[in-house]
N, C-alpha and C. Protein backbone atom coordinates (compact mmCIF):
# COMPACT_ATOMS: atom_id res chain seq x y z
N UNK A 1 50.83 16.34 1.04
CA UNK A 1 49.91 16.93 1.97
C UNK A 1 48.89 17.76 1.18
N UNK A 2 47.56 17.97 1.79
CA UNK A 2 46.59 18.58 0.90
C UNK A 2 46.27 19.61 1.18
N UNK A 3 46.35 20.57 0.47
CA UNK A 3 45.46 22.21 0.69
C UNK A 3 43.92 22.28 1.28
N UNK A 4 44.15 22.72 2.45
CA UNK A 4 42.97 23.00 2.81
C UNK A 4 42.24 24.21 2.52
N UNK A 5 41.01 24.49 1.69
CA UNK A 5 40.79 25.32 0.56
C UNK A 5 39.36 25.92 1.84
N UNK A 6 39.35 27.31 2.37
CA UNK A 6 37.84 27.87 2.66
C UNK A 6 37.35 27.80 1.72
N UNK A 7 36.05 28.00 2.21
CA UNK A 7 34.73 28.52 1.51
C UNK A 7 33.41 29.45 2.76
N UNK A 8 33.42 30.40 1.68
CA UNK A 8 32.71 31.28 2.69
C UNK A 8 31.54 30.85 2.28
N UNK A 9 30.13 30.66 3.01
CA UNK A 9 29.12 30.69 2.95
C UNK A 9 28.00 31.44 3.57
N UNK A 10 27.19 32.21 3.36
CA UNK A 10 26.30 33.18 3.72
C UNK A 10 24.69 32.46 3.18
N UNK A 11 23.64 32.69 4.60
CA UNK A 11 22.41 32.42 3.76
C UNK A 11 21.61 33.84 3.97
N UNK A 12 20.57 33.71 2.86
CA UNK A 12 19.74 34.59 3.25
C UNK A 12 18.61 34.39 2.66
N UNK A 13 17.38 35.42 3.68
CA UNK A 13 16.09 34.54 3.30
C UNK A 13 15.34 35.68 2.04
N UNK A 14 15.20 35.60 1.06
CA UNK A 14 14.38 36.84 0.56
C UNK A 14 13.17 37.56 1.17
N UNK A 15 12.43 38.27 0.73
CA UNK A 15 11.25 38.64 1.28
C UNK A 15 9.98 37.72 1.08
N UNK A 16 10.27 36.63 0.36
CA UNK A 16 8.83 35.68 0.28
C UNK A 16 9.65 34.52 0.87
N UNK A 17 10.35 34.32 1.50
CA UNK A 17 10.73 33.18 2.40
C UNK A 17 11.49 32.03 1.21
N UNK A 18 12.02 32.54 0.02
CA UNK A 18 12.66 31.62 -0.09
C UNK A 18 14.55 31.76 0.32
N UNK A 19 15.35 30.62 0.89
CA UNK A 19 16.60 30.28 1.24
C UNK A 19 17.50 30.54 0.15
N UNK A 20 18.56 31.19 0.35
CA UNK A 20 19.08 31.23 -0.60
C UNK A 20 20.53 31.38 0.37
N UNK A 21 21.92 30.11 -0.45
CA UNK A 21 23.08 30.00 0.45
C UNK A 21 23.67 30.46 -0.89
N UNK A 22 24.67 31.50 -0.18
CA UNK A 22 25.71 32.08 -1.21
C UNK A 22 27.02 31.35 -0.74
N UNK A 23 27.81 30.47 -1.73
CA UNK A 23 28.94 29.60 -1.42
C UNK A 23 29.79 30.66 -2.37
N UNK A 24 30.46 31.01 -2.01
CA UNK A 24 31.51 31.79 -2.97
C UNK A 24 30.97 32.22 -4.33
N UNK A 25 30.15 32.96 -4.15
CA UNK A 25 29.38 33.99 -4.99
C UNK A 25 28.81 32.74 -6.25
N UNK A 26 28.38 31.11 -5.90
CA UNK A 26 27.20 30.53 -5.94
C UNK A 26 26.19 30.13 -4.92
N UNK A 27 25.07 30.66 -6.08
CA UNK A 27 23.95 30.25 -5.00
C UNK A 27 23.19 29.10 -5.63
N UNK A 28 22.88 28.90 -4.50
CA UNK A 28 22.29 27.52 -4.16
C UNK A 28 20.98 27.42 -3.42
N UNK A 29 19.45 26.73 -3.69
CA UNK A 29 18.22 27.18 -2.65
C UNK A 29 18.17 25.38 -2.28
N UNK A 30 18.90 25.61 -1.05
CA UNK A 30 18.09 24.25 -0.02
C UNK A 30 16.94 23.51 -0.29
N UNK A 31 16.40 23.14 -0.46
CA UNK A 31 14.94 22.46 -0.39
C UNK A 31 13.93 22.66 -1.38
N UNK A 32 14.77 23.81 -1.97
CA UNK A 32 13.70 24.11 -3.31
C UNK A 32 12.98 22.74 -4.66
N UNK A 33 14.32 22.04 -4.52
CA UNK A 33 14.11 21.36 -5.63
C UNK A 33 12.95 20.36 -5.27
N UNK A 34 12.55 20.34 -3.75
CA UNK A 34 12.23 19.21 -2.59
C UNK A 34 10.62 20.04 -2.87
N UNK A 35 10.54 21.22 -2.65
CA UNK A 35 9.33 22.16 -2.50
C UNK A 35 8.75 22.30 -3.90
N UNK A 36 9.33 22.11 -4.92
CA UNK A 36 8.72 22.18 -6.39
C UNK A 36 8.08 20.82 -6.68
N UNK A 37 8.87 19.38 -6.19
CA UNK A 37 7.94 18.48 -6.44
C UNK A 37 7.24 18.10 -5.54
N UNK A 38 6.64 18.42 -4.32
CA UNK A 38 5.92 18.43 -4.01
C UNK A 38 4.77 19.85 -3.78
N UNK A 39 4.59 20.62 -4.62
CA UNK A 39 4.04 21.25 -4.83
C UNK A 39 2.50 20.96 -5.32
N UNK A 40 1.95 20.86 -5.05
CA UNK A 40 0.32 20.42 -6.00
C UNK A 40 0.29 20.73 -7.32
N UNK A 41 0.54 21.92 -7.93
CA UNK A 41 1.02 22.34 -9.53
C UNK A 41 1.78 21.64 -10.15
N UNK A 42 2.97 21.75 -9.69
CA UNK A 42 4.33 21.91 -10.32
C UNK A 42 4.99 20.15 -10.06
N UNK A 43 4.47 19.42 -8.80
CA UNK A 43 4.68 17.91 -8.84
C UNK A 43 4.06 17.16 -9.86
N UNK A 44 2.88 17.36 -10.24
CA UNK A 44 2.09 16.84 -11.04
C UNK A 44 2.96 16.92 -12.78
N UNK A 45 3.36 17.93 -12.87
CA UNK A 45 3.92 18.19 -14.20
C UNK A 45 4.91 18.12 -14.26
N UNK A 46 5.99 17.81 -13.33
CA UNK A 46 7.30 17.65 -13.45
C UNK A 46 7.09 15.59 -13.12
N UNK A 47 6.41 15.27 -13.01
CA UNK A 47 6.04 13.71 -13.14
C UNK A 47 5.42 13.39 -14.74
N UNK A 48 5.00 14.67 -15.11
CA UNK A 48 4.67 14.24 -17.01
C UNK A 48 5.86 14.82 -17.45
N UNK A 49 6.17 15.51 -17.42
CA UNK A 49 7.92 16.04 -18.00
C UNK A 49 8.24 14.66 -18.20
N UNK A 50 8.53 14.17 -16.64
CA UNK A 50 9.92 12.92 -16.87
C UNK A 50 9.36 11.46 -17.45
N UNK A 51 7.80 11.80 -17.18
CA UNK A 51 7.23 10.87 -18.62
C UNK A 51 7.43 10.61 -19.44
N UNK A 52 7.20 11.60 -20.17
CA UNK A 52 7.74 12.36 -21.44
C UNK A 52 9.00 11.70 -22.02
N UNK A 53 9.79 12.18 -20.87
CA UNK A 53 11.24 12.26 -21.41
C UNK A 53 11.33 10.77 -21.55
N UNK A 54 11.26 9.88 -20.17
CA UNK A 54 11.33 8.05 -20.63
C UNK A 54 11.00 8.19 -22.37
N UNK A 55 9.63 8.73 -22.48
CA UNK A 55 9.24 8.20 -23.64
C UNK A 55 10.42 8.45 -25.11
N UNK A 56 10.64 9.81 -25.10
CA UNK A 56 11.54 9.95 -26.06
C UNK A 56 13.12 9.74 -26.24
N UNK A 57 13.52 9.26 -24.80
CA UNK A 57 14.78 8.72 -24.55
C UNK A 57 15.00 7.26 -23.79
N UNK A 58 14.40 6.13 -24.83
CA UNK A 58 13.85 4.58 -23.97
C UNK A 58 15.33 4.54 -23.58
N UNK A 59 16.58 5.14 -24.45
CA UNK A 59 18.43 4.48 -23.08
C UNK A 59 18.30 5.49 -22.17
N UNK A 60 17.95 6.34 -21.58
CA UNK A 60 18.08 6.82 -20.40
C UNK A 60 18.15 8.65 -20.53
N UNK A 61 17.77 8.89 -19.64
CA UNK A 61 18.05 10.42 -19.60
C UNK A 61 20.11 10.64 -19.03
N UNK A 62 20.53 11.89 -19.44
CA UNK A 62 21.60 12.17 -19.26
C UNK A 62 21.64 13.16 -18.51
N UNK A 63 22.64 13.24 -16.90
CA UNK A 63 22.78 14.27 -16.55
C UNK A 63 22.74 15.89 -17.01
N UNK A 64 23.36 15.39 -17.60
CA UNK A 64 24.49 17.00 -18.22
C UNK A 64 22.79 17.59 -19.37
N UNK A 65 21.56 17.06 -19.56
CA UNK A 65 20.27 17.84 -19.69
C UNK A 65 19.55 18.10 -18.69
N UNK A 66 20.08 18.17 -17.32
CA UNK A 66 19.33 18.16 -16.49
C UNK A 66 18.63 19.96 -16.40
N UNK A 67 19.23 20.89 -16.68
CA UNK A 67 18.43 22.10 -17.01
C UNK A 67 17.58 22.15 -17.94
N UNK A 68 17.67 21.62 -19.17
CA UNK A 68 17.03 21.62 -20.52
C UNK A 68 15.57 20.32 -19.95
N UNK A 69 15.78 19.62 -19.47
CA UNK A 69 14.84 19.01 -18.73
C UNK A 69 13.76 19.86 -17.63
N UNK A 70 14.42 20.19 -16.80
CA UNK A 70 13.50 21.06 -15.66
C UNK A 70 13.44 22.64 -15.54
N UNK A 71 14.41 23.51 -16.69
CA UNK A 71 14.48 24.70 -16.04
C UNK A 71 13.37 25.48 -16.34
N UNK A 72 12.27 24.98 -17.63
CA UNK A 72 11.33 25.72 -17.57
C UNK A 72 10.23 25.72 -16.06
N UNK A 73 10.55 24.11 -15.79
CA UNK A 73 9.82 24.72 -14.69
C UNK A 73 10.14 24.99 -13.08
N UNK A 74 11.56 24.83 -12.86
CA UNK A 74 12.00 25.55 -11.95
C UNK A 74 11.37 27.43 -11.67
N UNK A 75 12.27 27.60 -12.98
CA UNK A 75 11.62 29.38 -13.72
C UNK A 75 10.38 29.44 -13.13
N UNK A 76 9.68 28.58 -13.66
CA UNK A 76 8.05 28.95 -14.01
C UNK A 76 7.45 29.40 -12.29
N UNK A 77 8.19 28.21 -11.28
CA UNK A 77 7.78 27.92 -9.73
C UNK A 77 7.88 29.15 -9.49
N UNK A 78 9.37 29.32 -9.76
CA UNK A 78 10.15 30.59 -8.19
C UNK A 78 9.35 31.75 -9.22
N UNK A 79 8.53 32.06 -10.06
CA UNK A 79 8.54 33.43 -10.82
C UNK A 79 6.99 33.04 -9.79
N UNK A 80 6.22 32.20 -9.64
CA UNK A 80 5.09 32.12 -9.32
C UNK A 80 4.70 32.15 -8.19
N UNK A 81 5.79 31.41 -7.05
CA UNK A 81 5.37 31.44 -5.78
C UNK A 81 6.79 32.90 -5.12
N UNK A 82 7.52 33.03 -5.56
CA UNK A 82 8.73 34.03 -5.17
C UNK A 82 8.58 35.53 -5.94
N UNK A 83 8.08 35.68 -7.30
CA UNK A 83 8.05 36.84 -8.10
C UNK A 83 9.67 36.74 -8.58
N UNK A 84 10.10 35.97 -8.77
CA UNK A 84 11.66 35.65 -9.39
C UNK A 84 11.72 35.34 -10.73
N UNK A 85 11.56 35.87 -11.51
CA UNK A 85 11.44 35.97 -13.02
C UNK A 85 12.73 34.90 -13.49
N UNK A 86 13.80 35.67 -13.02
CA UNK A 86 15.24 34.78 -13.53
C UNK A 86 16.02 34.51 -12.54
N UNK A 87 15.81 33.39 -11.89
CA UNK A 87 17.18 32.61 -10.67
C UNK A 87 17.97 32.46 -11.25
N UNK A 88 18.87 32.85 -10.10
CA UNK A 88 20.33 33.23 -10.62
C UNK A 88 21.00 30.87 -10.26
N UNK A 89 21.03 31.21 -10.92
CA UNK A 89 22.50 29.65 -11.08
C UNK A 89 21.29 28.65 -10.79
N UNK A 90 19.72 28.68 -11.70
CA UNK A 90 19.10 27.62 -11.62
C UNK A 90 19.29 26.36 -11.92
N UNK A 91 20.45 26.20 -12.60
CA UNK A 91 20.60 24.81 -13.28
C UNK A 91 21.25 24.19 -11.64
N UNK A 92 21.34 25.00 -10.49
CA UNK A 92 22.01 24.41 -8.92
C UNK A 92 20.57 23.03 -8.59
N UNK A 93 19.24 23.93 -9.13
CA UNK A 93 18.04 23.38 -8.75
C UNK A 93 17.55 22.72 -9.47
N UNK A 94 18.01 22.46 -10.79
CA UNK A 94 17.48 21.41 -11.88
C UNK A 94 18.24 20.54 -11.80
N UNK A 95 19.48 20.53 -11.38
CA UNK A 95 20.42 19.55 -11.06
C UNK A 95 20.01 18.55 -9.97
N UNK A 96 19.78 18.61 -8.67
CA UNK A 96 19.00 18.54 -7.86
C UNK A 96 17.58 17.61 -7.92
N UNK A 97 16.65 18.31 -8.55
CA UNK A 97 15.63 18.09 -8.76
C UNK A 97 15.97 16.37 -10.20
N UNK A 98 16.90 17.07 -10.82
CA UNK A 98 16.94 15.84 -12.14
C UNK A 98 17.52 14.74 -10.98
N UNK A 99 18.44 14.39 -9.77
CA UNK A 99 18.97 13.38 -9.12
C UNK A 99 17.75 13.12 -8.35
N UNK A 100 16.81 13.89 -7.68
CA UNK A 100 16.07 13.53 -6.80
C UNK A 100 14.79 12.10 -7.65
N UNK A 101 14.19 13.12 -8.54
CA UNK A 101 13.01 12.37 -9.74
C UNK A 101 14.02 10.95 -10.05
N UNK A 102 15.31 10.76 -10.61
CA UNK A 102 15.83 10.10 -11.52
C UNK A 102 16.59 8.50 -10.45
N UNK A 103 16.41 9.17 -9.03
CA UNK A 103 17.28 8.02 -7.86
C UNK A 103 16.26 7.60 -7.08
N UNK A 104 15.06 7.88 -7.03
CA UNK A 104 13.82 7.43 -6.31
C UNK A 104 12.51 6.69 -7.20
N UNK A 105 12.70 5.60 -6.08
CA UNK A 105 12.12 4.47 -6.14
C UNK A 105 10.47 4.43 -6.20
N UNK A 106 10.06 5.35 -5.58
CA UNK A 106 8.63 5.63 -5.40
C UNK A 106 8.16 6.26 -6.83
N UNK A 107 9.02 7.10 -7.15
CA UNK A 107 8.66 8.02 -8.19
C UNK A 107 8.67 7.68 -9.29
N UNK A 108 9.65 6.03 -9.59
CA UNK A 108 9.49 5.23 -10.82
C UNK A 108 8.41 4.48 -10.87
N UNK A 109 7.74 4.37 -9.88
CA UNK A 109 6.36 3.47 -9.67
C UNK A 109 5.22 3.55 -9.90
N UNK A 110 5.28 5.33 -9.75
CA UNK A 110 4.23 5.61 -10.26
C UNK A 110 4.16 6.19 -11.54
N UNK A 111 5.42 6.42 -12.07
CA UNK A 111 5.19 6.58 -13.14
C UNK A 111 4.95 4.90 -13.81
N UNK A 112 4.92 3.70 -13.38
CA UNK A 112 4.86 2.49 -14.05
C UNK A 112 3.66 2.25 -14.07
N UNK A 113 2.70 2.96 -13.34
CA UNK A 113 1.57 2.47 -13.20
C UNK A 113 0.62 3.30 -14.80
């Protein structure tokens, strides 16, 4: 028989409207990773990032860089549109953001073009 394990979860909104869910003292921002690439700034350059990266890794990118890949500019977003210098457990949103860019079909297309 299996342990059924809680988890407490709490959200809250900061003062510039970004989401933030506390799962057992991790946090996690909903939609953020969703709101950075489509951002007008920050989409544009996180589409040459993963340019980039094809270029210098022709077998594939690897999960487990998925911060070392995006966290400068996760950082860079939330410090710019939030005043959040250092998010706490950003690699929740580079993680995220590296499955979203790396499993969509649209987004390999245009980078083919």
């Amino acid at each position: 028989m299996s342990k059924f394990t809680a988890k407490t979860l709490s959200t809250t909104i900061d003062g510039n409207g970004l989401v933030i869910l506390d799962s057992n003292g991790q946090y996690i921002y909903p939609g953020l990773a969703q709101a950075i690439f489509d951002d007008a700034i920050f989409g544009p350059r996180i589409l040459k990032r993963l340019q980039r990266l094809f270029v210098d890794h022709p077998d594939g990118l690897s999960e487990s860089g998925h911060d070392w890949y995006f966290g400068y500019l996760v950082c860079a977003y939330t410090q710019t549109h939030f005043g959040i210098k250092n998010l706490l457990n950003y690699p929740s949103v580079t993680k995220e953001l590296f499955y979203f860019v790396s499993h969509n079909s649209q987004i390999r297309r245009k980078l083919a073009c």
